[in-house]
PDB file of N, CA and C in Angstrom:
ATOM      1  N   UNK A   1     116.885 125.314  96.416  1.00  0.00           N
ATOM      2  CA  UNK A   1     117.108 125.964  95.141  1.00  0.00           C
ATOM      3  C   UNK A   1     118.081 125.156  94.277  1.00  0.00           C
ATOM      4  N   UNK A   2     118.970 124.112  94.723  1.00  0.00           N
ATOM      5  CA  UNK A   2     119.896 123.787  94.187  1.00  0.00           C
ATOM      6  C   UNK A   2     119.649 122.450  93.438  1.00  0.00           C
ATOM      7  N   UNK A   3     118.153 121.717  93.943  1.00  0.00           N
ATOM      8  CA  UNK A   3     117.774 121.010  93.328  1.00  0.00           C
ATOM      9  C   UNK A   3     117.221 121.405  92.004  1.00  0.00           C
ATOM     10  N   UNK A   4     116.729 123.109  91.562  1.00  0.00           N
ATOM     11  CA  UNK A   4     116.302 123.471  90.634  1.00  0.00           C
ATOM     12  C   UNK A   4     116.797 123.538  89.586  1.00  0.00           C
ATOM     13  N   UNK A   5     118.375 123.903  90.024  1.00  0.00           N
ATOM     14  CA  UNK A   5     119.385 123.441  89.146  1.00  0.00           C
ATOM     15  C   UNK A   5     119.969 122.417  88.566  1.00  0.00           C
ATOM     16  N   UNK A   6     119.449 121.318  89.135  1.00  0.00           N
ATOM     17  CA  UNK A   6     120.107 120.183  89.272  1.00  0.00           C
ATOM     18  C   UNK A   6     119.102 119.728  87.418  1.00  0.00           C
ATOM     19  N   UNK A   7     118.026 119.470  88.682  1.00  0.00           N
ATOM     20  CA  UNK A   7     117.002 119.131  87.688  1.00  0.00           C
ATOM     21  C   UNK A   7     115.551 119.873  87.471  1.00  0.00           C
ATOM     22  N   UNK A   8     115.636 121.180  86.598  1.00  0.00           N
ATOM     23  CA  UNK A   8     114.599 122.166  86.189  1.00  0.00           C
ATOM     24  C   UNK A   8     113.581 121.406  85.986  1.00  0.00           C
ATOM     25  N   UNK A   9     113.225 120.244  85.545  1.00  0.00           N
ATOM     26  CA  UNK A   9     111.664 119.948  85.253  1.00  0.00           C
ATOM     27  C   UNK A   9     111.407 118.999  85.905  1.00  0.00           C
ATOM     28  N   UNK A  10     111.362 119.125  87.358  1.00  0.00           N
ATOM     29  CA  UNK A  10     111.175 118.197  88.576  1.00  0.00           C
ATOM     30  C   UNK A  10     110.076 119.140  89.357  1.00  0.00           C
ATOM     31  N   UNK A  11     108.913 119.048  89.194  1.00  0.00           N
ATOM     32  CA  UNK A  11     107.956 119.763  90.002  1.00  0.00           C
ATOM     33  C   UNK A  11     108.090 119.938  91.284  1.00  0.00           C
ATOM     34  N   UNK A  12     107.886 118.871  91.967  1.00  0.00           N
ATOM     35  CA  UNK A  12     107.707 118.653  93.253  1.00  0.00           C
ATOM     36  C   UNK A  12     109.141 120.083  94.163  1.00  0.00           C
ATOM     37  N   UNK A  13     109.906 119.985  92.976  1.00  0.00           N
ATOM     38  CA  UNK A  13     111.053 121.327  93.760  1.00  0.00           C
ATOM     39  C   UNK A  13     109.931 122.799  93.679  1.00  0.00           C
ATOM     40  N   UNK A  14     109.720 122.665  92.827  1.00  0.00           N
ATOM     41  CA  UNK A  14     108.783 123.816  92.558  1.00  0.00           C
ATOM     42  C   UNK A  14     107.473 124.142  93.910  1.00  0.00           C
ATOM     43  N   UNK A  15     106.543 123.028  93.713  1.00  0.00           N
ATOM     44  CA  UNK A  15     105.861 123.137  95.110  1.00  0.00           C
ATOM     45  C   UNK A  15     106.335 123.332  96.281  1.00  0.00           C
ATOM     46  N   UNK A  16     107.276 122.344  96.874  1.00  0.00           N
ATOM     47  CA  UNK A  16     108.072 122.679  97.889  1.00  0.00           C
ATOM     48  C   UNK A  16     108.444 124.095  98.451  1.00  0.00           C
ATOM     49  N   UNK A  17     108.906 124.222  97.361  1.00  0.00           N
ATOM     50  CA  UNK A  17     109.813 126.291  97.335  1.00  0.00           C
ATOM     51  C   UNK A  17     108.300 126.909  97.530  1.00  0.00           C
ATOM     52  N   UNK A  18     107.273 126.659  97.015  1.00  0.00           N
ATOM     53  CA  UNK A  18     106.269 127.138  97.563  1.00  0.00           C
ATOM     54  C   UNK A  18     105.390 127.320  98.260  1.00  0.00           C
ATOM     55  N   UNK A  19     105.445 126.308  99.053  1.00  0.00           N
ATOM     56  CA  UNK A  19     104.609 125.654 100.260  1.00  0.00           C
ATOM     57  C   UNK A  19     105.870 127.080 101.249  1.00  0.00           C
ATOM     58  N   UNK A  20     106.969 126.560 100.928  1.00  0.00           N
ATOM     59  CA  UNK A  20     107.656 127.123 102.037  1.00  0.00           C
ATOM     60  C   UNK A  20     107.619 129.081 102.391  1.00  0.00           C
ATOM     61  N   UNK A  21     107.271 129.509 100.680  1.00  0.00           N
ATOM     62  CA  UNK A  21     106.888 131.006 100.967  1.00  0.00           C
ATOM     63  C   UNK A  21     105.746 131.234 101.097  1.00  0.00           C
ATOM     64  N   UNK A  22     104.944 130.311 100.741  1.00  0.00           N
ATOM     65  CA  UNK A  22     103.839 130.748 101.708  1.00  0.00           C
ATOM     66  C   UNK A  22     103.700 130.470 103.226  1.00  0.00           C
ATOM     67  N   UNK A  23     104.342 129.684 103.747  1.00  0.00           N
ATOM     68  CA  UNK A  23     104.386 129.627 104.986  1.00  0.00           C
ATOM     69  C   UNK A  23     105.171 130.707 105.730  1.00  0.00           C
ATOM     70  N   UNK A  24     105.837 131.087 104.767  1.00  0.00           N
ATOM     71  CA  UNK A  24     106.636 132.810 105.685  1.00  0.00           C
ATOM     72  C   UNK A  24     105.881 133.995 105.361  1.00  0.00           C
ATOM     73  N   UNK A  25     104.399 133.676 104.784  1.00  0.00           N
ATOM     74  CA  UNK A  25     104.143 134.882 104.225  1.00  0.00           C
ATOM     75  C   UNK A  25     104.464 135.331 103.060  1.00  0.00           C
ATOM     76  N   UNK A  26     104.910 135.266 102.319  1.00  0.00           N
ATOM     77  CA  UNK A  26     105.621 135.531 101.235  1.00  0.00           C
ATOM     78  C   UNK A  26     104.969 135.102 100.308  1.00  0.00           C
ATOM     79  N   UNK A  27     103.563 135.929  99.660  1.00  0.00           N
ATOM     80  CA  UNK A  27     102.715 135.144  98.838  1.00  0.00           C
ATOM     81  C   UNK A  27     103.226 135.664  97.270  1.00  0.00           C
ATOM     82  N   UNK A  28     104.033 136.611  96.958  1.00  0.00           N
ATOM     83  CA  UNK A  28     104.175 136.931  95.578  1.00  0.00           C
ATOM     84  C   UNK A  28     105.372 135.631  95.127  1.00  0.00           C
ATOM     85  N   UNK A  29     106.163 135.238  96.312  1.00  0.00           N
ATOM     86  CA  UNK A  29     106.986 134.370  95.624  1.00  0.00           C
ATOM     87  C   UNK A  29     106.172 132.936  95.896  1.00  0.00           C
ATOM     88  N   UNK A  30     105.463 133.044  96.807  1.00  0.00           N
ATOM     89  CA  UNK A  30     104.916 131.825  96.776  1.00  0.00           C
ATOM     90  C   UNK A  30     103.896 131.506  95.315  1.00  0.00           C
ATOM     91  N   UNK A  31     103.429 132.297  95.146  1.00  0.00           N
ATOM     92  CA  UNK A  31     102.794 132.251  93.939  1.00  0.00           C
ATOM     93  C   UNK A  31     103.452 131.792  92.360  1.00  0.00           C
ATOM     94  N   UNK A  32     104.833 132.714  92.698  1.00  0.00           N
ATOM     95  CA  UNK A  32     106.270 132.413  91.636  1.00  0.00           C
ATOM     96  C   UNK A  32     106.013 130.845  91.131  1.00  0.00           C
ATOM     97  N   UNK A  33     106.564 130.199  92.408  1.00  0.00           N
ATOM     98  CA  UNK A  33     106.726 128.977  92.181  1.00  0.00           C
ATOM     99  C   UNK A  33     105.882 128.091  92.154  1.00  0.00           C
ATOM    100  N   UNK A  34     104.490 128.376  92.460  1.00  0.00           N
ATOM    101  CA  UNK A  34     102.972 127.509  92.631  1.00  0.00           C
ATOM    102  C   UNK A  34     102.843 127.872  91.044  1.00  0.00           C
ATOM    103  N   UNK A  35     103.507 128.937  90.282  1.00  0.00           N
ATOM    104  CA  UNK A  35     102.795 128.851  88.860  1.00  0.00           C
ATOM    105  C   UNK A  35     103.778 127.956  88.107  1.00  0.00           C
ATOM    106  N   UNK A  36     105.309 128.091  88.116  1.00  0.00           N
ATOM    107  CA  UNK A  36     106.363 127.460  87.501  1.00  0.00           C
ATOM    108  C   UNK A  36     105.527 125.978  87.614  1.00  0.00           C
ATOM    109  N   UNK A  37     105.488 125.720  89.335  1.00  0.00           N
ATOM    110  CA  UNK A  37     104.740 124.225  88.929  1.00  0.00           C
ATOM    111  C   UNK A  37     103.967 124.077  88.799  1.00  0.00           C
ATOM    112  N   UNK A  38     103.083 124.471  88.331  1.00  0.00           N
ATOM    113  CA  UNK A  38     101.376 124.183  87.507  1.00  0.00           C
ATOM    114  C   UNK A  38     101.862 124.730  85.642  1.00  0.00           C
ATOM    115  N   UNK A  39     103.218 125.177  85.233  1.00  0.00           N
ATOM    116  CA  UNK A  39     103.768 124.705  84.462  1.00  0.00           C
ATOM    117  C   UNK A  39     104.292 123.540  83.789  1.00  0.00           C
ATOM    118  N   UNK A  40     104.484 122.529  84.457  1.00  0.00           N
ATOM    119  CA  UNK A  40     105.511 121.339  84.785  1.00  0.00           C
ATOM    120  C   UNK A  40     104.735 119.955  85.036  1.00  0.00           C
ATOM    121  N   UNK A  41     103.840 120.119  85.672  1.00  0.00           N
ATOM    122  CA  UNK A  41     103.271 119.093  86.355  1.00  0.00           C
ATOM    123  C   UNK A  41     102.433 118.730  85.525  1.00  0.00           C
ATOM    124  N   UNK A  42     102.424 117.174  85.588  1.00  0.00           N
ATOM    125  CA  UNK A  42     101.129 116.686  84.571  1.00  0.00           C
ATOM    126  C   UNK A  42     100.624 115.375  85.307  1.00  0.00           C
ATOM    127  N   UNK A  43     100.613 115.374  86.609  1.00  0.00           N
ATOM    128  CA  UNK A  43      99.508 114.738  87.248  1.00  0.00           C
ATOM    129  C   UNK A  43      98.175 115.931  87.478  1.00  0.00           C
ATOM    130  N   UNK A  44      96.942 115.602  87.060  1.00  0.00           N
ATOM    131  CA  UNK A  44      95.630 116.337  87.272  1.00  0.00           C
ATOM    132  C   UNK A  44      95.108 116.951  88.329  1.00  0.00           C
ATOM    133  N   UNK A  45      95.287 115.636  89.906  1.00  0.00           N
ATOM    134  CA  UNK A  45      94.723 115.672  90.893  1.00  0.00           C
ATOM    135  C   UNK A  45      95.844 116.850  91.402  1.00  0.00           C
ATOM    136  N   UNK A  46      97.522 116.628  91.381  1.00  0.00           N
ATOM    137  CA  UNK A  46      98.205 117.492  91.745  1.00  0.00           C
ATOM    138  C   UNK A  46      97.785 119.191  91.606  1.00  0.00           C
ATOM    139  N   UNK A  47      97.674 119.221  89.984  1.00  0.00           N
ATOM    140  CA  UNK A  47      97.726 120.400  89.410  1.00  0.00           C
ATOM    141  C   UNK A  47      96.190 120.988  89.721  1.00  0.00           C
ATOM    142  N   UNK A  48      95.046 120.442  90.125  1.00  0.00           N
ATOM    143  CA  UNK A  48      93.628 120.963  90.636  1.00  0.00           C
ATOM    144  C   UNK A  48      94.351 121.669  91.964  1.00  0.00           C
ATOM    145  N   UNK A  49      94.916 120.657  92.956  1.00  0.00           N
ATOM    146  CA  UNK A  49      95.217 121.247  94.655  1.00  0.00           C
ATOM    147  C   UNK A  49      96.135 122.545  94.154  1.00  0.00           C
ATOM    148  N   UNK A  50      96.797 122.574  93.907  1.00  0.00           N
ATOM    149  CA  UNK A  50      98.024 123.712  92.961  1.00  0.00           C
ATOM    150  C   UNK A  50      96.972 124.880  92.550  1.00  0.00           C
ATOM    151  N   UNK A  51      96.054 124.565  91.558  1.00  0.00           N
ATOM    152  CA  UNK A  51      95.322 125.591  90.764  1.00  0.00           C
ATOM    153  C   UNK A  51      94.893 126.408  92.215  1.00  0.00           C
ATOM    154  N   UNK A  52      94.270 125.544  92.874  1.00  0.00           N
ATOM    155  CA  UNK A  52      93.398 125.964  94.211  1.00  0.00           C
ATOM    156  C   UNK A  52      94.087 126.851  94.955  1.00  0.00           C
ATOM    157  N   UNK A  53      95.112 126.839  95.487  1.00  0.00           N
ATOM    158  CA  UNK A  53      96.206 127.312  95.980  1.00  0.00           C
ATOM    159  C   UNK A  53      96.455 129.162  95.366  1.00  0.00           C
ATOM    160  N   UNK A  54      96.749 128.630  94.321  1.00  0.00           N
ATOM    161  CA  UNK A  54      96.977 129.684  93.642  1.00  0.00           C
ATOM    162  C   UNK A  54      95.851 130.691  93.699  1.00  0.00           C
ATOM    163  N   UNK A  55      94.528 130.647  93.416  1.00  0.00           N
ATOM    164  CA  UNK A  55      93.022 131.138  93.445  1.00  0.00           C
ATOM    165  C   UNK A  55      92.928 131.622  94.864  1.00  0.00           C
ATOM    166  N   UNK A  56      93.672 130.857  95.974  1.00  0.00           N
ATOM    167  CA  UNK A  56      93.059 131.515  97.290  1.00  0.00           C
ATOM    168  C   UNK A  56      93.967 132.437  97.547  1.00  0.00           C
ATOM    169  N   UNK A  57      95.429 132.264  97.031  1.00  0.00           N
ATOM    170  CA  UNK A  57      96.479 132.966  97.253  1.00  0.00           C
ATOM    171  C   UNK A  57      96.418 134.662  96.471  1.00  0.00           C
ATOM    172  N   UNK A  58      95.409 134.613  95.652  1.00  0.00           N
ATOM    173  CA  UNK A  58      95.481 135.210  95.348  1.00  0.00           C
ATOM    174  C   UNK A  58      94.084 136.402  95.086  1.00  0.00           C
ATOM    175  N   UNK A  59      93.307 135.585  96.182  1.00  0.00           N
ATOM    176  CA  UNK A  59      91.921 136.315  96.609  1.00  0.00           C
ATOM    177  C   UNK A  59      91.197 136.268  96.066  1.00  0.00           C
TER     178      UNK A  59
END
């Protein structure tokens, strides 16, 4: 989290934080932060795997 602070428009913090609630289960926050970074991100190929993510995460 403290990298978020550091530096807010650094994606890859964003995915991270989200990879990690979804791995506890935690799909409303995982989702949080899978959207912040599909905010942020402006590589394509990234933001397709991201979109995807988000779509399954969310049924």
């Amino acid at each position: 989290m403290m990298i978020i602070q550091l530096t807010p428009d650094y994606p890859y913090a964003y995915y991270s934080l989200g990879m990690a609630y979804e791995q506890k289960g935690d799909t409303s926050k995982a989702l949080e932060y899978y959207y912040l970074y599909s905010g942020i991100e402006k590589d394509d190929a990234m933001l397709n795997a991201v979109n995807k993510k988000i779509k399954d995460l969310e049924g």
